[in-house]
Protein backbone atom coordinates (compact mmCIF):
# COMPACT_ATOMS: atom_id res chain seq x y z
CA UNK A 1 -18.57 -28.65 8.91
CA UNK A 2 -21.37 -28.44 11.23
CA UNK A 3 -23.76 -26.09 11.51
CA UNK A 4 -24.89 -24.12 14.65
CA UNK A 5 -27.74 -21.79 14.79
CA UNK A 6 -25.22 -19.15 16.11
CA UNK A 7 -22.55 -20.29 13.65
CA UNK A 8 -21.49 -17.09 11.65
CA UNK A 9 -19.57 -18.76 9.14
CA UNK A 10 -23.21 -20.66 8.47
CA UNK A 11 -24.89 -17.57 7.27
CA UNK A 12 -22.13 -16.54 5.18
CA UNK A 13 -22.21 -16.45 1.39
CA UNK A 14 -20.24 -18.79 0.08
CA UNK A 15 -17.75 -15.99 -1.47
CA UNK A 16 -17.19 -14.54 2.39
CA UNK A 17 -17.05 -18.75 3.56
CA UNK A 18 -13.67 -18.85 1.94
CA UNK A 19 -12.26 -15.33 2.16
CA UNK A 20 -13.03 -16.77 6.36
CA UNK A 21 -10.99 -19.97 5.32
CA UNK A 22 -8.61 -18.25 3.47
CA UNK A 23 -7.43 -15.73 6.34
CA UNK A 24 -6.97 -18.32 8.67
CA UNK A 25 -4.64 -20.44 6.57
CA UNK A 26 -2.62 -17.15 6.02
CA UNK A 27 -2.39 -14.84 9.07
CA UNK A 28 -0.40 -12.62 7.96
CA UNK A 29 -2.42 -11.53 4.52
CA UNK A 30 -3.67 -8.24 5.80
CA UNK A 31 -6.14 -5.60 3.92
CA UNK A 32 -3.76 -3.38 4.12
CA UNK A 33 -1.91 -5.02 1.24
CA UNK A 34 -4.06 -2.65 -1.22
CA UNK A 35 -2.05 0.01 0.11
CA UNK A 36 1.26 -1.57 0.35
CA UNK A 37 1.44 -2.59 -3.20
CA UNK A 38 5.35 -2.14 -3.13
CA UNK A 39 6.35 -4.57 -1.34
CA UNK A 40 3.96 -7.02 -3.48
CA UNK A 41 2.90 -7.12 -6.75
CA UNK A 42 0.55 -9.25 -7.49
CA UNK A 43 -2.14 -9.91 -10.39
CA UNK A 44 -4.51 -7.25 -11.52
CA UNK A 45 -8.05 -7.87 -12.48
CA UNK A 46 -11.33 -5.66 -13.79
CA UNK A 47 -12.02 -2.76 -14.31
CA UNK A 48 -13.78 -0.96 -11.17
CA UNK A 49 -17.27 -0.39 -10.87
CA UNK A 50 -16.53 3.41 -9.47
CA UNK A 51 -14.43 4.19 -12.89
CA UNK A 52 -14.70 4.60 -16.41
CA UNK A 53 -12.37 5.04 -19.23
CA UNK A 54 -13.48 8.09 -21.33
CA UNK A 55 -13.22 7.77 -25.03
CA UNK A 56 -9.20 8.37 -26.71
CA UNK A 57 -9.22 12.28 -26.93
CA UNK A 58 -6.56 14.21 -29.67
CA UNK A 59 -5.47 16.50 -27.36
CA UNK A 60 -1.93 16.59 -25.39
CA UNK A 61 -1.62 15.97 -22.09
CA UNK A 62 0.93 17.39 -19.74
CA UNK A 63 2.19 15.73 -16.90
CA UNK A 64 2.95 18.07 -14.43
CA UNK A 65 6.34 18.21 -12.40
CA UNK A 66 5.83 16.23 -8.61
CA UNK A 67 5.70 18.48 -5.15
CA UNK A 68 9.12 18.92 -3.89
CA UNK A 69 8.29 17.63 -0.63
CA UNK A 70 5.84 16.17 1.74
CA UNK A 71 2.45 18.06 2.67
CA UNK A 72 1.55 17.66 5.92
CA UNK A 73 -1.92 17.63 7.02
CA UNK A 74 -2.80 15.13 3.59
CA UNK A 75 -4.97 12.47 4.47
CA UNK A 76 -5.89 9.90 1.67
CA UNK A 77 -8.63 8.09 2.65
CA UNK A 78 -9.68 4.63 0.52
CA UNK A 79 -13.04 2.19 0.28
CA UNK A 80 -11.97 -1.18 0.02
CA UNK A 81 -13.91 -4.16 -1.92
CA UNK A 82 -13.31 -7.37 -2.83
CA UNK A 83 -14.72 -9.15 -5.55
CA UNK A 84 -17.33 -6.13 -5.61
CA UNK A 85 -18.09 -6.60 -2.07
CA UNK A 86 -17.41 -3.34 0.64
CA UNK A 87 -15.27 -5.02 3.22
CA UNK A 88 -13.10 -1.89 4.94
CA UNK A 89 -11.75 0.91 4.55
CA UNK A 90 -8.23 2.13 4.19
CA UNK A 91 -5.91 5.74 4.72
CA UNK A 92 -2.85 6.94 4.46
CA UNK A 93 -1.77 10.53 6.41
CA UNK A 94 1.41 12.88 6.97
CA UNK A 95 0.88 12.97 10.19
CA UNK A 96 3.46 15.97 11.54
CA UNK A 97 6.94 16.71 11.09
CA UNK A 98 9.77 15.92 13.54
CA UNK A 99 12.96 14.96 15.08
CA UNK A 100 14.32 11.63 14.08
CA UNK A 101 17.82 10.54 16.13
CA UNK A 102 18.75 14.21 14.78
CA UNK A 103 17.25 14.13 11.57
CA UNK A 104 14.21 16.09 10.19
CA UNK A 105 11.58 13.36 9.40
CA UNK A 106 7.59 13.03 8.09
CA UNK A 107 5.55 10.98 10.12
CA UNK A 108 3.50 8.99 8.40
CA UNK A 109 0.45 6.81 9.33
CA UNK A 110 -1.11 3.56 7.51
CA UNK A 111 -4.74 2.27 8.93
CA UNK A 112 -5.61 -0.65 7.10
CA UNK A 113 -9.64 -1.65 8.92
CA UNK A 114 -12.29 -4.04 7.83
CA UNK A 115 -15.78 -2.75 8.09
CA UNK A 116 -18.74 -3.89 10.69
CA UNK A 117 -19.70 -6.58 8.40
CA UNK A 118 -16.56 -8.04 8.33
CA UNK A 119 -15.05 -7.76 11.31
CA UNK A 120 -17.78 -10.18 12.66
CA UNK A 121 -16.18 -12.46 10.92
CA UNK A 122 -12.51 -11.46 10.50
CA UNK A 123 -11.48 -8.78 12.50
CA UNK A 124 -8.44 -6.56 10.87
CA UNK A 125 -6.66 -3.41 12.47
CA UNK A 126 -3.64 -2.72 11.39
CA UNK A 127 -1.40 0.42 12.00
CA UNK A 128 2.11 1.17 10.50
CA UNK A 129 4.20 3.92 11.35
CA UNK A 130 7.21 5.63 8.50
CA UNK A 131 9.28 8.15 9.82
CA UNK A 132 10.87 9.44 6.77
CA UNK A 133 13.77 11.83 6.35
CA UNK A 134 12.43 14.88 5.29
CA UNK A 135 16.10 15.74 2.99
CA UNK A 136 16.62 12.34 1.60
CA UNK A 137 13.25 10.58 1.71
CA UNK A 138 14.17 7.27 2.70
CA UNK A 139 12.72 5.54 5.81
CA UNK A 140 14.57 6.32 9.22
CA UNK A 141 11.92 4.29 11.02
CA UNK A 142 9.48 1.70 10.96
CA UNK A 143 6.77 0.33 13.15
CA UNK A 144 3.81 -1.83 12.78
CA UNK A 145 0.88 -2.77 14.73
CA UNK A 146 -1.32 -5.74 13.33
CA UNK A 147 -4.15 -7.07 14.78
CA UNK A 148 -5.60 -9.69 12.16
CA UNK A 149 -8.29 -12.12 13.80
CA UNK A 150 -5.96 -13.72 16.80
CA UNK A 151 -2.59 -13.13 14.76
CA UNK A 152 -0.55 -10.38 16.68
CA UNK A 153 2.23 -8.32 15.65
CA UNK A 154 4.13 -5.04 17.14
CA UNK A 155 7.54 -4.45 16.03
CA UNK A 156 10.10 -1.46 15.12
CA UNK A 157 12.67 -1.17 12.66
CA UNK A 158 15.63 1.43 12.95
CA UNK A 159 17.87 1.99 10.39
CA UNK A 160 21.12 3.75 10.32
CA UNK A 161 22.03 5.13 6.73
CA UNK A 162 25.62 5.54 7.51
CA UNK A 163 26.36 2.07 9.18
CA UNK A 164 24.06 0.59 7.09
CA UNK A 165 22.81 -1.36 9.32
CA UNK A 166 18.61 -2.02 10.53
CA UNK A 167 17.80 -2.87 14.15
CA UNK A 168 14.79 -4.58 14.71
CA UNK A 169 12.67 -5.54 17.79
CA UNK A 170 9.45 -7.22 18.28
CA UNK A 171 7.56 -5.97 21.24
CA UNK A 172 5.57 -9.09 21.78
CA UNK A 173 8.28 -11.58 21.91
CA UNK A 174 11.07 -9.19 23.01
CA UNK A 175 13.45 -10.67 20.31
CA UNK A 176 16.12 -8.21 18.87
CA UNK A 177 18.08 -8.86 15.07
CA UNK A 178 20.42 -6.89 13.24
CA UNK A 179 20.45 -6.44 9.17
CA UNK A 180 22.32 -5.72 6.62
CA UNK A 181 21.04 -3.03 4.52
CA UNK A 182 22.26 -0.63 1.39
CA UNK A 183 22.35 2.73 2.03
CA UNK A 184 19.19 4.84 1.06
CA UNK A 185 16.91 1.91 2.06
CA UNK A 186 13.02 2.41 2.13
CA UNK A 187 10.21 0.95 3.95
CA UNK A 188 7.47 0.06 1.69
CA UNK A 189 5.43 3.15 2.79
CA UNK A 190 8.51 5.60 2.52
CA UNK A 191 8.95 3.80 -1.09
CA UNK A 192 5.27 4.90 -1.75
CA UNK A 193 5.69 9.10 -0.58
CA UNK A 194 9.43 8.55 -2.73
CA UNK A 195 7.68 7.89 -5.63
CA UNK A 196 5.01 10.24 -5.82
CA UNK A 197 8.15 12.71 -5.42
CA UNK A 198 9.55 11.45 -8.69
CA UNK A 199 9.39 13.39 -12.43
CA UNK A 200 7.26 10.70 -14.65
CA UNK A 201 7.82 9.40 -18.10
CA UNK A 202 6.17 6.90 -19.64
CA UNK A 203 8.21 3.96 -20.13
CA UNK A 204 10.70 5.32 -18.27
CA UNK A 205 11.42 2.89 -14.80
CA UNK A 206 12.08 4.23 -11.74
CA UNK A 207 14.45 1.92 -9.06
CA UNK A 208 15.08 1.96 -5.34
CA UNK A 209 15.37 -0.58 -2.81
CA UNK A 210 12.67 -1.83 -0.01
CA UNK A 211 13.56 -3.23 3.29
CA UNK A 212 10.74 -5.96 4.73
CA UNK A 213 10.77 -9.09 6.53
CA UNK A 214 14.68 -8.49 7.27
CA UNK A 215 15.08 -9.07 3.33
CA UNK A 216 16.46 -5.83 0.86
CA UNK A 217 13.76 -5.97 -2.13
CA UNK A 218 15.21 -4.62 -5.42
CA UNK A 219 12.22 -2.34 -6.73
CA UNK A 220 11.76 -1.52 -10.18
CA UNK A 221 8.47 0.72 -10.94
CA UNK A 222 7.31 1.40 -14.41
CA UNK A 223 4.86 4.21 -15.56
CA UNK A 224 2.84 1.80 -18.66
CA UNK A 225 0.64 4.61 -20.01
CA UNK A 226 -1.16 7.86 -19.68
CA UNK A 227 -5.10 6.76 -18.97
CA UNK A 228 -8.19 9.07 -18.68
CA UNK A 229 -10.47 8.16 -16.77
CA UNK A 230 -13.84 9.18 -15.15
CA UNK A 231 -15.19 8.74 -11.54
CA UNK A 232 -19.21 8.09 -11.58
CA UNK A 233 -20.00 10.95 -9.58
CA UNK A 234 -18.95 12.84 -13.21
CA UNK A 235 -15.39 13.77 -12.30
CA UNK A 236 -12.42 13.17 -14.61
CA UNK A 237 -8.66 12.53 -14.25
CA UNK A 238 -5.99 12.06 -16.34
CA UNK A 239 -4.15 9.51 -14.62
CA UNK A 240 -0.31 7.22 -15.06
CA UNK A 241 -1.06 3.61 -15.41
CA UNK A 242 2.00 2.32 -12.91
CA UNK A 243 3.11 -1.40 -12.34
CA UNK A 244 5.34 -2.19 -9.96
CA UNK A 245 8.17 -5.28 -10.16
CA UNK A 246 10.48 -6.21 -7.47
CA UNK A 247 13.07 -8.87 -6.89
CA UNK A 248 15.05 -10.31 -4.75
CA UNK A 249 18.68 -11.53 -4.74
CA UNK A 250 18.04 -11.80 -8.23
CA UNK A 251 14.93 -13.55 -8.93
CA UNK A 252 11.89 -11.98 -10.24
CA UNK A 253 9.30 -12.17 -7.76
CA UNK A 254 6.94 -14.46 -9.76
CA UNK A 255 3.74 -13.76 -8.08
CA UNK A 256 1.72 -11.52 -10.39
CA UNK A 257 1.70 -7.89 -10.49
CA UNK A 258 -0.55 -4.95 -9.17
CA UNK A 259 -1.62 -2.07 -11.19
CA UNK A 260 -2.20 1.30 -9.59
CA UNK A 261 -3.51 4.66 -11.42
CA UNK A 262 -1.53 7.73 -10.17
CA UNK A 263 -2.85 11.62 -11.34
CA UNK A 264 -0.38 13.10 -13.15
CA UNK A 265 -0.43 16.51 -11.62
CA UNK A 266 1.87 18.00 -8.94
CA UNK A 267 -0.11 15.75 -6.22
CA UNK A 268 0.24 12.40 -7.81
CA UNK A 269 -2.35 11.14 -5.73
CA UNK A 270 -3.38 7.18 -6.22
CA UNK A 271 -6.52 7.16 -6.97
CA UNK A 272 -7.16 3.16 -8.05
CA UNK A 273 -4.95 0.53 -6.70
CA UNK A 274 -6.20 -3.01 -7.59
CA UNK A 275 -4.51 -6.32 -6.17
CA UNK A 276 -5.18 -10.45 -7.08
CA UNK A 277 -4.64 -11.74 -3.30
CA UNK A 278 -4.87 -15.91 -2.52
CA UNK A 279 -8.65 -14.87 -1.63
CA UNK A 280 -9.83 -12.93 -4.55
CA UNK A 281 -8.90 -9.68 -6.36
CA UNK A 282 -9.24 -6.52 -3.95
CA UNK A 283 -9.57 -2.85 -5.04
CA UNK A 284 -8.76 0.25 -3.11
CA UNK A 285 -10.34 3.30 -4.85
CA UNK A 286 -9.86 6.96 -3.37
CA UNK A 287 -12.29 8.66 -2.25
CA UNK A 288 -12.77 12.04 -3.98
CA UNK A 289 -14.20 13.96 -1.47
CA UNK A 290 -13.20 13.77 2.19
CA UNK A 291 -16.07 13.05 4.70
């Protein structure tokens, strides 16, 4: 390649050369896969800087028993990296409560962004929308809007429990589809607040089903072990060590794994999320204190 005095990709590192390359043989790898680790689980990879494991402690730990519903009004906000490097930031937020077609439902909003640096280079913004029955918990609704460099997306997802049927519809290309689907089918987000909703055992899998690209993804999520660990600002948590597997028709989907550290109290808040993506390993770590 040649080299412009006003070429950015010239004054890159070579690390943020091919995480550049990388995104535009892939448009639709997004950020906001550290937060949507459902749907994907992928390779984990070392430890992060903002942690530390405390030293094994003789003492018994309880795990508390989950919220029995949604709290509206959380917000959980997230400081991406990758490879060590800040590139965004990520959050996750019960927006309101609502009428759904009839139905009670949480809204809830994903904001996956890259940071100033970045999005000189590679721009992300990327909004999804759950609107989750507030009895049930699975996903009555689904909409995304991604913005990824030039890639473009903006599309909805309906599904009807009873018919068992999803209705999509892009809003860019005006196409329409209808899917199969089992009953009690999440989106990856509603698969996310479902969890965190579920009593935890180690060892002890939990199952459901995710709906995503028109394909029903058999989801199998195991708690591994209890973990203590430590923020650096001095704070410490015990925390479940979760990996999520999914499949489908079948087949184990052979890509890796992700690891993500849940606090066992009533909250169940993810507080460490770490991904292996085709450009380098990514962390999403929680950020303690709301600015």
């Amino acid at each position: 390649m040649k080299c412009g005095p006003k070429s950015m990709k010239c004054l890159m590192p070579k690390q943020f050369q091919a995480f550049h390359s990388n995104f535009n043989v892939n448009k639709k790898i997004s950020l906001a896969l550290f937060i949507f680790f459902i749907i994907s689980p992928i390779p984990a990879f070392s430890e992060s800087k903002n942690f530390s494991f405390r030293n094994k402690e003789t003492r018994a730990i309880k795990i508390e028993e989950p919220l029995k519903t949604f709290t509206v009004g959380e917000l959980l906000l997230f400081d991406v990296s990758w490879m060590g490097i800040p590139v965004g930031y990520g959050s996750l937020e019960v927006k309101e409560k609502l009428h759904v077609r009839g139905r009670d439902a949480f809204h809830v909003i994903a904001v996956a962004r890259t940071n100033d640096f970045l999005s000189k280079i590679y721009p992300i913004y990327d909004e999804m929308h759950s609107y989750i029955d507030a009895e049930k918990f699975y996903s009555l609704e689904f909409r995304k809007d991604l913005k990824e460099g030039r890639y473009r997306a903006d599309e909805k997802i309906s599904y009807d429990h009873e018919a068992r049927k999803g209705y999509y519809e892009s809003f860019r290309n005006h196409g329409k589809k209808e899917i199969t689907i089992p009953p009690g089918v999440h989106d990856f987000i509603s698969a996310f607040f479902w969890f965190r909703l579920q009593p935890l055992a180690v060892g002890k899998s939990l199952h459901t089903v995710v709906n995503s690209e028109a394909e029903n993804w058999d989801l199998e999520i195991m708690p591994l072990k209890i973990v203590t660990k430590q923020f650096r600002g001095g704070e410490v948590m015990d925390t479940m060590l979760i990996e999520p597997r999914t499949k489908l028709k079948g087949m184990l989907y052979g890509r890796g794994k992700a690891l993500v550290y849940f606090t066992i109290d009533s909250r169940r808040a993810p507080v460490w999320i770490t991904l292996q993506t085709p450009f380098g390993p990514v962390t999403g770590i929680l950020r303690i204190k709301n600015p």
